[in-house]
Structure formats: structure tokens, C-alpha cells
Protein backbone atom coordinates (compact mmCIF):
# COMPACT_ATOMS: atom_id res chain seq x y z
CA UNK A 1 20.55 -7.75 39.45
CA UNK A 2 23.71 -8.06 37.06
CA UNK A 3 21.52 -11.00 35.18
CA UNK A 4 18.12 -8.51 35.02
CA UNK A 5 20.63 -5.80 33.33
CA UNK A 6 21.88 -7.79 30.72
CA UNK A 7 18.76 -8.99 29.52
CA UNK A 8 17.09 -5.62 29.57
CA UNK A 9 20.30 -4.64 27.35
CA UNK A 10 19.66 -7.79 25.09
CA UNK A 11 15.88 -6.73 24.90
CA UNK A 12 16.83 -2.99 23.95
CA UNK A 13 18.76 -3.57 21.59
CA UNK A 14 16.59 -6.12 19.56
CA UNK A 15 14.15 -3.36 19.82
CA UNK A 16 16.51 -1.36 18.44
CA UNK A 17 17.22 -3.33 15.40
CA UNK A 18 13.67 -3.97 14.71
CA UNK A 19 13.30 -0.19 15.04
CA UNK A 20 15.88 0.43 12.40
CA UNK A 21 14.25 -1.72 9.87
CA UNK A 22 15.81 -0.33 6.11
CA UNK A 23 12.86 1.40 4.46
CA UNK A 24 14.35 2.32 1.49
CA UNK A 25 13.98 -1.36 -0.14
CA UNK A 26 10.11 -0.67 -0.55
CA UNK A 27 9.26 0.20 -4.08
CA UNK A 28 5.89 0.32 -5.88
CA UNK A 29 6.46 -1.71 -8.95
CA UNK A 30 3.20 -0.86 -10.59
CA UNK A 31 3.87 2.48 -12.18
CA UNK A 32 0.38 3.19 -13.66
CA UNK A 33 -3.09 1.90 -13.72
CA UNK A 34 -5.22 0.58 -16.58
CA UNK A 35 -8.17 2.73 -18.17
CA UNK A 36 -11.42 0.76 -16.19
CA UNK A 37 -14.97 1.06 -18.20
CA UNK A 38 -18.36 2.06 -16.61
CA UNK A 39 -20.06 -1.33 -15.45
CA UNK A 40 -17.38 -3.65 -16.16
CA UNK A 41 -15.87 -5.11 -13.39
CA UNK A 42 -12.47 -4.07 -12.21
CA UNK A 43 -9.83 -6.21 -11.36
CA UNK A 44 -6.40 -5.19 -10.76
CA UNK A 45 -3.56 -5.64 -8.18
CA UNK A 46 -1.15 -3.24 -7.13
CA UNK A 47 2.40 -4.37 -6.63
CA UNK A 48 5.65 -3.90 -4.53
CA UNK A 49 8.71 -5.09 -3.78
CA UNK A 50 11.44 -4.81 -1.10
CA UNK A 51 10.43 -4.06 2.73
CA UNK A 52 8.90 -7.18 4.82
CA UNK A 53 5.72 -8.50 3.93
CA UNK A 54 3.23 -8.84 4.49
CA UNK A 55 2.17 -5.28 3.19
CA UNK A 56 -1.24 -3.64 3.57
CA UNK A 57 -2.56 -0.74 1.45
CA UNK A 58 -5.00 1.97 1.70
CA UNK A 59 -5.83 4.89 -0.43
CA UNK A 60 -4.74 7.70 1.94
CA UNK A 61 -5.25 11.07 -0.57
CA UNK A 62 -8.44 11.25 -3.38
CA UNK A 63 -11.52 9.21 -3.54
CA UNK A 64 -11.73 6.17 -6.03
CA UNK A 65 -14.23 6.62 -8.65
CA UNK A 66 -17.68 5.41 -7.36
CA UNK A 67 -18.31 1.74 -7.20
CA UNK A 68 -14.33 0.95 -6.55
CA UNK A 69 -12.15 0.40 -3.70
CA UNK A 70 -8.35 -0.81 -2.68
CA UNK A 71 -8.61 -4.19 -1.37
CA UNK A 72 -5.85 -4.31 2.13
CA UNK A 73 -3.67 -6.72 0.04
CA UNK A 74 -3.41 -3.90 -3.30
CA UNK A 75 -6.63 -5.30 -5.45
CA UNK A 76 -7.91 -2.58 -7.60
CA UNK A 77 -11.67 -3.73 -7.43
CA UNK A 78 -15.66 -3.03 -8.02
CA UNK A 79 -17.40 -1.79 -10.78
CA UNK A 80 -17.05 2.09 -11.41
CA UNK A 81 -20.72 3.30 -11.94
CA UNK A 82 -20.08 6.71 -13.21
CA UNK A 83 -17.00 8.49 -15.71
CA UNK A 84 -14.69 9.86 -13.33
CA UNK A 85 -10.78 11.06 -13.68
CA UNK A 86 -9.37 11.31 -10.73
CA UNK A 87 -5.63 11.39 -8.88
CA UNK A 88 -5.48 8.82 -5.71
CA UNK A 89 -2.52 8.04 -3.33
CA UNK A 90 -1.84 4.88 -2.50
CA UNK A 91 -0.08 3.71 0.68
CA UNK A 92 1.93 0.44 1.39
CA UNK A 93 2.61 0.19 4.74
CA UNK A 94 5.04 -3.30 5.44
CA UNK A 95 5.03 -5.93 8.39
CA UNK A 96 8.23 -3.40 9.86
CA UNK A 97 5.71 -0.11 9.93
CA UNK A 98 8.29 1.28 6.57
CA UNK A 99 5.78 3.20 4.82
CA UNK A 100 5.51 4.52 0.68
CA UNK A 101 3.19 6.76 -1.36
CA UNK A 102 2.41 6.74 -4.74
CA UNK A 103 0.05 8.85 -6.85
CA UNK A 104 -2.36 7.17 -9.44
CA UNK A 105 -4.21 8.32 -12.14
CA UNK A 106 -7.73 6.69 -12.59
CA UNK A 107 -9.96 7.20 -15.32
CA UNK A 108 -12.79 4.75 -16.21
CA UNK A 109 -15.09 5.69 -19.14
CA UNK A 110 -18.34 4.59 -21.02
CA UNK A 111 -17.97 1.36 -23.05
């Protein structure tokens, strides 16, 4: 009984720790995104640093012009089919559950 104790004290606590995980590391580096043109493709990665990877991210406030999405590992991507400027907010979630949000402008225009 002494033995079962221990280890559910052992097991608590590393639960505990892994609980506890320092959030405040995670940091969007990107600070901005690039102008994107009408029919062109678009290809550009969102980064981070800090927290545990891996890190997934989603687009949690605003829509994306048409013809673009967030790819799970930060890719800016698609082809924007119509002139939009928009605000999005971007996510990061890391491999601990620490979460971040960040607002983007995005504006793609005619050629």
C-alpha cells in the first residue's frame, strides 16, 4: 500500500510539472504579413519561437481572403481570388497546450 502511494505521488507530481509548462517563452516572430496579389500564388510561413514544438496554428478570429488558408504548421497559402483587406488572428498552440494570439493584417490586390 506504502509502495502504491508513492508512486501515485511520483505520478502527480510529473503531472504537475507538465501542467506548469512556462508559457511565456512563446513569441510570434513574424510581426507582419506581405501584401499578396490577386491570382498569384501565396506562399508564406508564419514563425515562432520559445514554447515546445511542435506548434500548430489556426486562424481563430476573421476569415482569410478567398482562395487562402493557414496551413497547421503556419504556411500562409492559396491564391487569393478577389481584393480583400482584412484583420485575422492567428493562434499557435505548442506540444505543452501554451497558447498565443496575434492579429494580422492581410491585403492582397490586383496585379
Amino acid at each position: 500500500m506504502k509502495k502504491l502511494f508513492i508512486v501515485s505521488l511520483v505520478v502527480l507530481s510529473l503531472a504537475a510539472i507538465a501542467y506548469a509548462a512556462d508559457c511565456s517563452t512563446l513569441t510570434f516572430i513574424t510581426e507582419s504579413l506581405p501584401g499578396f496579389t490577386v491570382g498569384s500564388p501565396a506562399h508564406f510561413d508564419i514563425e515562432v519561437s520559445g514554447g515546445t514544438a511542435p506548434y500548430h496554428f489556426a486562424v481563430t478570429g476573421g476569415v482569410l481572403p478567398p482562395g487562402m488558408h493557414i496551413t497547421g504548421s503556419g504556411g500562409v497559402r492559396g491564391v487569393p481570388t478577389t481584393v480583400a483587406d482584412v484583420t485575422v488572428f492567428v493562434t499557435v498552440t505548442d506540444a505543452n497546450g501554451c497558447q498565443l494570439t496575434s492579429a494580422y493584417a492581410v491585403r492582397s490586390d490586383n496585379p
